[in-house]
Protein backbone atom coordinates (compact mmCIF):
# COMPACT_ATOMS: atom_id res chain seq x y z
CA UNK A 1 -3.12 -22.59 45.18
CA UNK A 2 -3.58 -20.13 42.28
CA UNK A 3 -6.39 -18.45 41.63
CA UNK A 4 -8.54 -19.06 38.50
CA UNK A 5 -10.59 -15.30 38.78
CA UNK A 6 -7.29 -13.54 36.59
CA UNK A 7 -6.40 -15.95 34.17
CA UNK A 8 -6.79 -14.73 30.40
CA UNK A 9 -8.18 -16.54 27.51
CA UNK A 10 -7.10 -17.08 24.11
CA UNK A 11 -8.38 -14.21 22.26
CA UNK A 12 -6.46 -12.12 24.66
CA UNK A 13 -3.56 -13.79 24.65
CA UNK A 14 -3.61 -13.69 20.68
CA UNK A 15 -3.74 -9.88 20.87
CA UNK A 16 -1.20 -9.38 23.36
CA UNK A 17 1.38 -11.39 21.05
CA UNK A 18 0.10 -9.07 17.85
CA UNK A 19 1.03 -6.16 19.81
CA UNK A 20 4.26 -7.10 20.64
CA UNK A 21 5.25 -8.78 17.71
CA UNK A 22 3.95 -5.74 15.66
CA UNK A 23 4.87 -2.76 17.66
CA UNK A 24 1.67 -0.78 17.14
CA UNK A 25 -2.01 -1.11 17.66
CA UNK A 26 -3.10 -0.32 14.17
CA UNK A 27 -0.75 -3.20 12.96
CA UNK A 28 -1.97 -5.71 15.40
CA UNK A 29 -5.30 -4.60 14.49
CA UNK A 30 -4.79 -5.56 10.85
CA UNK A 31 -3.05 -9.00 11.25
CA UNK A 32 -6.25 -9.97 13.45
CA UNK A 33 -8.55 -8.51 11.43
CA UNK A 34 -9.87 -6.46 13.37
CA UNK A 35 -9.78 -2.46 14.22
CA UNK A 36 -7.55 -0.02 15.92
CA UNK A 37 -10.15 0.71 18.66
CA UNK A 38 -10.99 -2.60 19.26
CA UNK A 39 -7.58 -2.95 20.18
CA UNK A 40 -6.98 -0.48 21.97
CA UNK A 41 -9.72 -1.48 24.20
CA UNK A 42 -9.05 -4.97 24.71
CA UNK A 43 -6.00 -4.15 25.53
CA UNK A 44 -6.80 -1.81 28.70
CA UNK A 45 -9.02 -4.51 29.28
CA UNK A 46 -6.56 -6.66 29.67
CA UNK A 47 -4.11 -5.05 31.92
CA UNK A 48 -7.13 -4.59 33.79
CA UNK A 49 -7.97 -7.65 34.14
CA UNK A 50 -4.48 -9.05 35.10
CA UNK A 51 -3.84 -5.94 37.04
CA UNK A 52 -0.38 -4.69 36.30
CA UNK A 53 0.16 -2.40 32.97
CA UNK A 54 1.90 -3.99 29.79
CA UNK A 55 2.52 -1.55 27.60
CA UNK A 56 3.52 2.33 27.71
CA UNK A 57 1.86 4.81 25.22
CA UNK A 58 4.04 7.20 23.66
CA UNK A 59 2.86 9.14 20.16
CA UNK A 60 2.02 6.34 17.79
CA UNK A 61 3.47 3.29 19.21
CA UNK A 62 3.00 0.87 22.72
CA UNK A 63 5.86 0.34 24.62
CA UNK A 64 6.15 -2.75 26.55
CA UNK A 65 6.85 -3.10 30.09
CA UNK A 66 9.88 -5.07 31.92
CA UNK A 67 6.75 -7.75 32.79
CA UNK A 68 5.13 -7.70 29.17
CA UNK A 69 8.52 -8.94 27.76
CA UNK A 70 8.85 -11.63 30.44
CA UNK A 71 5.19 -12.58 29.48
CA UNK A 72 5.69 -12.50 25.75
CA UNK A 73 8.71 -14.98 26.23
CA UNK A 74 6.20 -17.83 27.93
CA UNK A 75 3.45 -17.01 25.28
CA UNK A 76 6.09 -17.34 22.56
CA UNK A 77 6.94 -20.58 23.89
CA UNK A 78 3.14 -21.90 23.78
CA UNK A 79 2.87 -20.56 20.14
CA UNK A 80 5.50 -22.54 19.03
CA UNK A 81 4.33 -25.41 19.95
CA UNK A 82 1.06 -24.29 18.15
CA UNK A 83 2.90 -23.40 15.40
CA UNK A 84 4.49 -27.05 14.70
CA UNK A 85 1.27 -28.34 15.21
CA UNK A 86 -0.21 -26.49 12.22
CA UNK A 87 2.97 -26.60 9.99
CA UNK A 88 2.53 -30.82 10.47
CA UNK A 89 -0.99 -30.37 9.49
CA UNK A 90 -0.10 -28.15 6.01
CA UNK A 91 2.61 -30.55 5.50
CA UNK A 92 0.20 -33.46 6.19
CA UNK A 93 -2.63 -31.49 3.60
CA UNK A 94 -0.45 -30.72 0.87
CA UNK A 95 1.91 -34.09 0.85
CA UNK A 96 0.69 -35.67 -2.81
CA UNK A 97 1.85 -39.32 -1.12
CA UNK A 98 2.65 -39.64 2.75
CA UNK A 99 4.15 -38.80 5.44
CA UNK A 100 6.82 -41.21 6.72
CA UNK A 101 7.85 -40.54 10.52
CA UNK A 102 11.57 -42.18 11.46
CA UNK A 103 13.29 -42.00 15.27
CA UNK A 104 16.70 -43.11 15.13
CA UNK A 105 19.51 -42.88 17.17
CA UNK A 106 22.35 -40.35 16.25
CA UNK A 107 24.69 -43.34 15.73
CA UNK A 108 22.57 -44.02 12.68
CA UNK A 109 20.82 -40.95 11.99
CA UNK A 110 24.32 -39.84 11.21
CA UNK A 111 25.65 -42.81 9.39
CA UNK A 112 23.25 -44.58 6.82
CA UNK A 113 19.67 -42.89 7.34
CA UNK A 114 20.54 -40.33 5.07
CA UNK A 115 22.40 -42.63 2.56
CA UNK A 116 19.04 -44.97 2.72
CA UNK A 117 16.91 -41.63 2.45
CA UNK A 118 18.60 -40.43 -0.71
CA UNK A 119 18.19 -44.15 -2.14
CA UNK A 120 14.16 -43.47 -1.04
CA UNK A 121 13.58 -40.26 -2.19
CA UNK A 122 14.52 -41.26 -6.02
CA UNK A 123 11.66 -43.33 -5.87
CA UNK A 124 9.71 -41.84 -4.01
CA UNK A 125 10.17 -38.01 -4.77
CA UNK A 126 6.80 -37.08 -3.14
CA UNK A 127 7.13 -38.36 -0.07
CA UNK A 128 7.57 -36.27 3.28
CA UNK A 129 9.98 -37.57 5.87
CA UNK A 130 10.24 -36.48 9.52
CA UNK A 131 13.31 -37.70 11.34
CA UNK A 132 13.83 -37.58 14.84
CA UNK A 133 17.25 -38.18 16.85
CA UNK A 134 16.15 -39.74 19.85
CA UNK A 135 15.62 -43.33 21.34
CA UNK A 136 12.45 -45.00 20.11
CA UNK A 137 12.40 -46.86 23.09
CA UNK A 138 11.84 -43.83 24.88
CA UNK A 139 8.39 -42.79 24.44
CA UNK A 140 5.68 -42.19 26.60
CA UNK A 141 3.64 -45.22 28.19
CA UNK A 142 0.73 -43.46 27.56
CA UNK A 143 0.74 -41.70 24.07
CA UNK A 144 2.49 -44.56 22.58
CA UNK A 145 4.95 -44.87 20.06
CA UNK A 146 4.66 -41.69 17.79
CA UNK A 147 7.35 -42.93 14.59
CA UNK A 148 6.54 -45.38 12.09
CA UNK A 149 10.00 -46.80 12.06
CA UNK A 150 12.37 -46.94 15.22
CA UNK A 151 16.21 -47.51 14.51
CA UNK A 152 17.93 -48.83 17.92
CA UNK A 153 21.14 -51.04 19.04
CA UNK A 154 20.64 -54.48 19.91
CA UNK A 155 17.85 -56.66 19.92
CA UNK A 156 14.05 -55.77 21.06
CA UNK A 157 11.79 -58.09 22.82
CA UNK A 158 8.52 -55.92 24.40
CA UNK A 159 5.37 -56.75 22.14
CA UNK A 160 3.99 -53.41 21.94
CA UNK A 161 6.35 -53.02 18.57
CA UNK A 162 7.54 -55.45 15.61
CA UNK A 163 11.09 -55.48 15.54
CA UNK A 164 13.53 -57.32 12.90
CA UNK A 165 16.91 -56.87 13.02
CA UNK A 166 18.27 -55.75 10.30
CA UNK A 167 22.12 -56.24 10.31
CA UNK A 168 24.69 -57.45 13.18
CA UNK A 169 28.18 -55.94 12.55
CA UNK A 170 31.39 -56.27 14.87
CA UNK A 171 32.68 -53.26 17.49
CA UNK A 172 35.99 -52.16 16.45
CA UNK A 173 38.80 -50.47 17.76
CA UNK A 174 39.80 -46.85 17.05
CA UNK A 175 43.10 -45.28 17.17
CA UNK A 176 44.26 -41.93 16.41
CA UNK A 177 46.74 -41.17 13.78
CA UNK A 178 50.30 -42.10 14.00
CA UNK A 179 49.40 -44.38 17.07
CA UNK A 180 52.25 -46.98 17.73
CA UNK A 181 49.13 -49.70 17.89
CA UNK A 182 48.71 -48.84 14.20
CA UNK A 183 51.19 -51.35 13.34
CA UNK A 184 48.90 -54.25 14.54
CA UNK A 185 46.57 -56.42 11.88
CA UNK A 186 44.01 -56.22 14.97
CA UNK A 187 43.79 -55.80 18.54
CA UNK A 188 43.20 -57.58 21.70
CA UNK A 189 42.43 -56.65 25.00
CA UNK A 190 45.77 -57.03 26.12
CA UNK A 191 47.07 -54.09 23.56
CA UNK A 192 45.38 -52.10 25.37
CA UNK A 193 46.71 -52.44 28.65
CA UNK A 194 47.85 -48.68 30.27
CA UNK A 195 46.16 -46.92 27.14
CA UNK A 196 44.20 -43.45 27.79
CA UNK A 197 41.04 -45.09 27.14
CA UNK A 198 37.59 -42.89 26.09
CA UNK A 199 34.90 -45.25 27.18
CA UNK A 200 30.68 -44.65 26.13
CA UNK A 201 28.48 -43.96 28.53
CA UNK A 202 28.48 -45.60 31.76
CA UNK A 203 24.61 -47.42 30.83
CA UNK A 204 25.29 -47.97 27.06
CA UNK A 205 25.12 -51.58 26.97
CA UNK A 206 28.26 -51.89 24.45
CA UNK A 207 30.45 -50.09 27.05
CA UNK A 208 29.54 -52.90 29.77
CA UNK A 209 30.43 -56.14 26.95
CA UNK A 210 33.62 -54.40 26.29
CA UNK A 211 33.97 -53.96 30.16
CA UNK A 212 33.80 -57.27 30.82
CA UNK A 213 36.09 -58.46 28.32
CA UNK A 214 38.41 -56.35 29.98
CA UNK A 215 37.61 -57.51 33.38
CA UNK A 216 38.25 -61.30 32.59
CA UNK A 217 41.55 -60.34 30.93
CA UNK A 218 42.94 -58.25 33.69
CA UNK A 219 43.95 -55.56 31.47
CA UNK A 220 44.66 -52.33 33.48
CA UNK A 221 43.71 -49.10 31.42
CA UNK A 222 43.78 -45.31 32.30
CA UNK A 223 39.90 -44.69 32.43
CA UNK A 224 40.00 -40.87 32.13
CA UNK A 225 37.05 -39.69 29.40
CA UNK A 226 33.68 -40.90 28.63
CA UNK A 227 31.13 -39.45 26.37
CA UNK A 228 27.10 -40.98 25.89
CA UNK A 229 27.83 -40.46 22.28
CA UNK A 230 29.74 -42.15 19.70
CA UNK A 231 30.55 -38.95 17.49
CA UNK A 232 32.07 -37.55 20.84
CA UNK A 233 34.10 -40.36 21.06
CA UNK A 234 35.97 -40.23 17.90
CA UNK A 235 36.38 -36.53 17.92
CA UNK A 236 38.41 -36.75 20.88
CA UNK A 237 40.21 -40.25 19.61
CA UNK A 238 41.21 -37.74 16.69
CA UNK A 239 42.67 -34.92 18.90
CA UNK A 240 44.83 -38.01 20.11
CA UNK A 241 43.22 -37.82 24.20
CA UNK A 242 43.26 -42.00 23.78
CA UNK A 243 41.76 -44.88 22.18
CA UNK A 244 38.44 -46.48 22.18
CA UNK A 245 35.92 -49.51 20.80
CA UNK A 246 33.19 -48.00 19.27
CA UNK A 247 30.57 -49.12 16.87
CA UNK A 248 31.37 -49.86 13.17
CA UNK A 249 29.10 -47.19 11.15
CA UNK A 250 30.37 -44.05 13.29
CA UNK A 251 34.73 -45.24 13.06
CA UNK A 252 33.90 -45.03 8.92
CA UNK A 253 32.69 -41.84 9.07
CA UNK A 254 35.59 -40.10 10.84
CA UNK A 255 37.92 -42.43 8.62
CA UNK A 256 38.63 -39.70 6.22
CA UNK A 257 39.34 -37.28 8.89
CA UNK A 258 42.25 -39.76 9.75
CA UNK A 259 40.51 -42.31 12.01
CA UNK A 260 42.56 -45.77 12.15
CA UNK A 261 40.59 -48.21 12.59
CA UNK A 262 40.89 -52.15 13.74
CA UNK A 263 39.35 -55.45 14.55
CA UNK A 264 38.84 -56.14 18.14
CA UNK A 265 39.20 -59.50 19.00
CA UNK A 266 37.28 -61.26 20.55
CA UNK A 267 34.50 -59.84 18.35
CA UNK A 268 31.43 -58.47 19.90
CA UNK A 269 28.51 -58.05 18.52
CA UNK A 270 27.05 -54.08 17.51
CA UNK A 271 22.81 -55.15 16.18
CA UNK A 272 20.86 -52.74 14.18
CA UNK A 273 17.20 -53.38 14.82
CA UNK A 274 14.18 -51.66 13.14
CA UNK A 275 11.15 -51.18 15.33
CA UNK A 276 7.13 -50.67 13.89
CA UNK A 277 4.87 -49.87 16.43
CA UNK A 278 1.52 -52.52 16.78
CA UNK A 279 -0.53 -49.43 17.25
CA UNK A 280 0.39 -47.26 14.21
CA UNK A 281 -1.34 -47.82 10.49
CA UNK A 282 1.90 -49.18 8.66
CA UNK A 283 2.86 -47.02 5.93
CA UNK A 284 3.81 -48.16 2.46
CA UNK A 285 6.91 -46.56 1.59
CA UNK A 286 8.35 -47.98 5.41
CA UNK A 287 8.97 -51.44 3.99
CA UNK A 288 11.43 -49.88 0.84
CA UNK A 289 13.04 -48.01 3.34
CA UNK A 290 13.94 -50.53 5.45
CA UNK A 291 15.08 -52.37 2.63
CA UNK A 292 17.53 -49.46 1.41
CA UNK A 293 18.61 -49.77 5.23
CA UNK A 294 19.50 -53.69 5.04
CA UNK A 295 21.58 -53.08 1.50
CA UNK A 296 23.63 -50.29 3.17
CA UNK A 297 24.10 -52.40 6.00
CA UNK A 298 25.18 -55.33 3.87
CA UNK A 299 27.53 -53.21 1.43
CA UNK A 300 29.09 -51.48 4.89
CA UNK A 301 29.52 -54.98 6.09
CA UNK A 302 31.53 -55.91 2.71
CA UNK A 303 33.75 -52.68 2.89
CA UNK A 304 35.05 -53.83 6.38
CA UNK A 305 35.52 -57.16 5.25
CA UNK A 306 37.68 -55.85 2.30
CA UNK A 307 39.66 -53.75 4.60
CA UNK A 308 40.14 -55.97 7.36
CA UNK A 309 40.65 -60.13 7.09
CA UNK A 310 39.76 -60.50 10.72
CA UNK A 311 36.87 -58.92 10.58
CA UNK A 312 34.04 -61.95 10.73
């Protein structure tokens, strides 16, 4: 067990960081506000107190030792933390309308968030996003959600969150350019049969549907690559390592880049649900955003019936 009796407090801690941020005593001195000999004197105190020296006096200047570096790394660390905490709180002081906190998965925090933020932010020029790539659904049991909105994949059901889904499109299949499956209107499982195939993540619950169809068909692939993420998926469908079934919103994007895309029949299902927490204040720009989400969704969902008659 560790000992309590040569632990250091804050005010020690702050002048250690001055020091070695600042290179000399007189300039810590000033940035704390305080004076070259007080300094100084806290300093000795320190090493003292913790008892190994930090820092090496030569003319004007401190030099710090090969354990005062390691040490400034871990208190760097801490500060940083510190130092988001009080950059949210000026944001939170001088924001003239709100704050609006979003977590969204990359699969649509790369896709239509920032189409449906650019739609917000002409109305609502004021207003201070944060945005958060992770999975809402992964937040601590006992802090609670920390996001006013929550974009996931399919549907929600716990009750500690409202959730609405907002648009339910189709998988589709990806191809690489010049492919010889190009040729096809669509695709069905048994196209695929002895394809390299670059499957999602071995949890995501859109790799096990597409599984199954798979399974029930008998269709023998060459299961060689898998990635958790969509993006990663297509960028190696591009460099022509196989073909995949991936969600909707992330084929389009790569489309330009020469992405082919087709229906996959039989069509399953790829849900876009918004989650707001039960134990967060809602806030009032949320409800436009959401609705700038559900128009994107609906105009995406128009484009890929344009380009594709077998898409449902």
């Amino acid at each position: 067990m560790v000992s309590g009796k040569n632990h250091i407090n804050l005010r020690q801690v702050e002048i250690f960081r001055a020091t070695m941020k600042f290179g000399t005593v007189t300039a810590a001195a000033a940035a704390l506000g305080s004076s070259q000999p007080t300094i100084t004197r806290e300093l000795s105190r320190l090493e003292e107190h913790i008892g190994f020296p930090l820092f090496e006096r030569r003319l004007q200047r401190v030099v710090p030792t090969a354990r005062a570096l390691k040490l400034f790394e871990e208190v760097q660390a801490s500060f940083i933390g510190l130092d988001r905490i009080n950059g949210f709180i000026d944001r939170l002081r001088d924001a003239s309308e709100e704050v609006l906190t979003v977590a969204s998965l990359p699969a649509f925090a790369q896709t239509i968030l920032p189409d449906a933020i650019a739609r917000l932010s002409k109305i609502h020029p004021d207003l201070t996003l944060q945005i958060s790539t992770v999975d809402p659904r992964n937040q601590s049991s006992i802090s609670g959600f920390n996001f006013d909105i929550g974009l996931i994949e399919d549907f929600y059901t716990q009750r500690d969150a409202e959730a609405r889904v907002l648009w339910v499109f189709k998988l589709v299949a990806v191809l690489p350019p010049e492919h010889p499956l190009i040729a096809r209107d669509y695709l069905e499982p048994q196209d695929f049969e002895g394809q390299n195939f670059i499957s999602l993540g071995s949890q995501d619950p859109y790799r096990l549907s597409v599984e199954r169809i798979f399974d029930m068909t008998g269709t023998q692939r060459r299961l060689f690559l898998s990635s958790q993420s969509a993006n990663s998926v297509c960028e190696m469908v591009l460099r022509g390592l196989g073909v995949s079934i991936v969600n909707p919103l992330t084929a389009l994007s790569y489309e330009k880049q020469g992405l082919v895309l087709k229906p996959f029949i039989p069509a399953q299902d790829f849900v876009l649900s918004a989650l707001r927490p039960l134990n967060r204040p809602v806030v009032a720009s949320s409800e436009a955003l959401l609705s700038h989400l559900t128009a994107i969704c609906e105009e995406t969902h128009r484009k890929l019936q344009n380009k594709f008659s077998q898409y449902a």
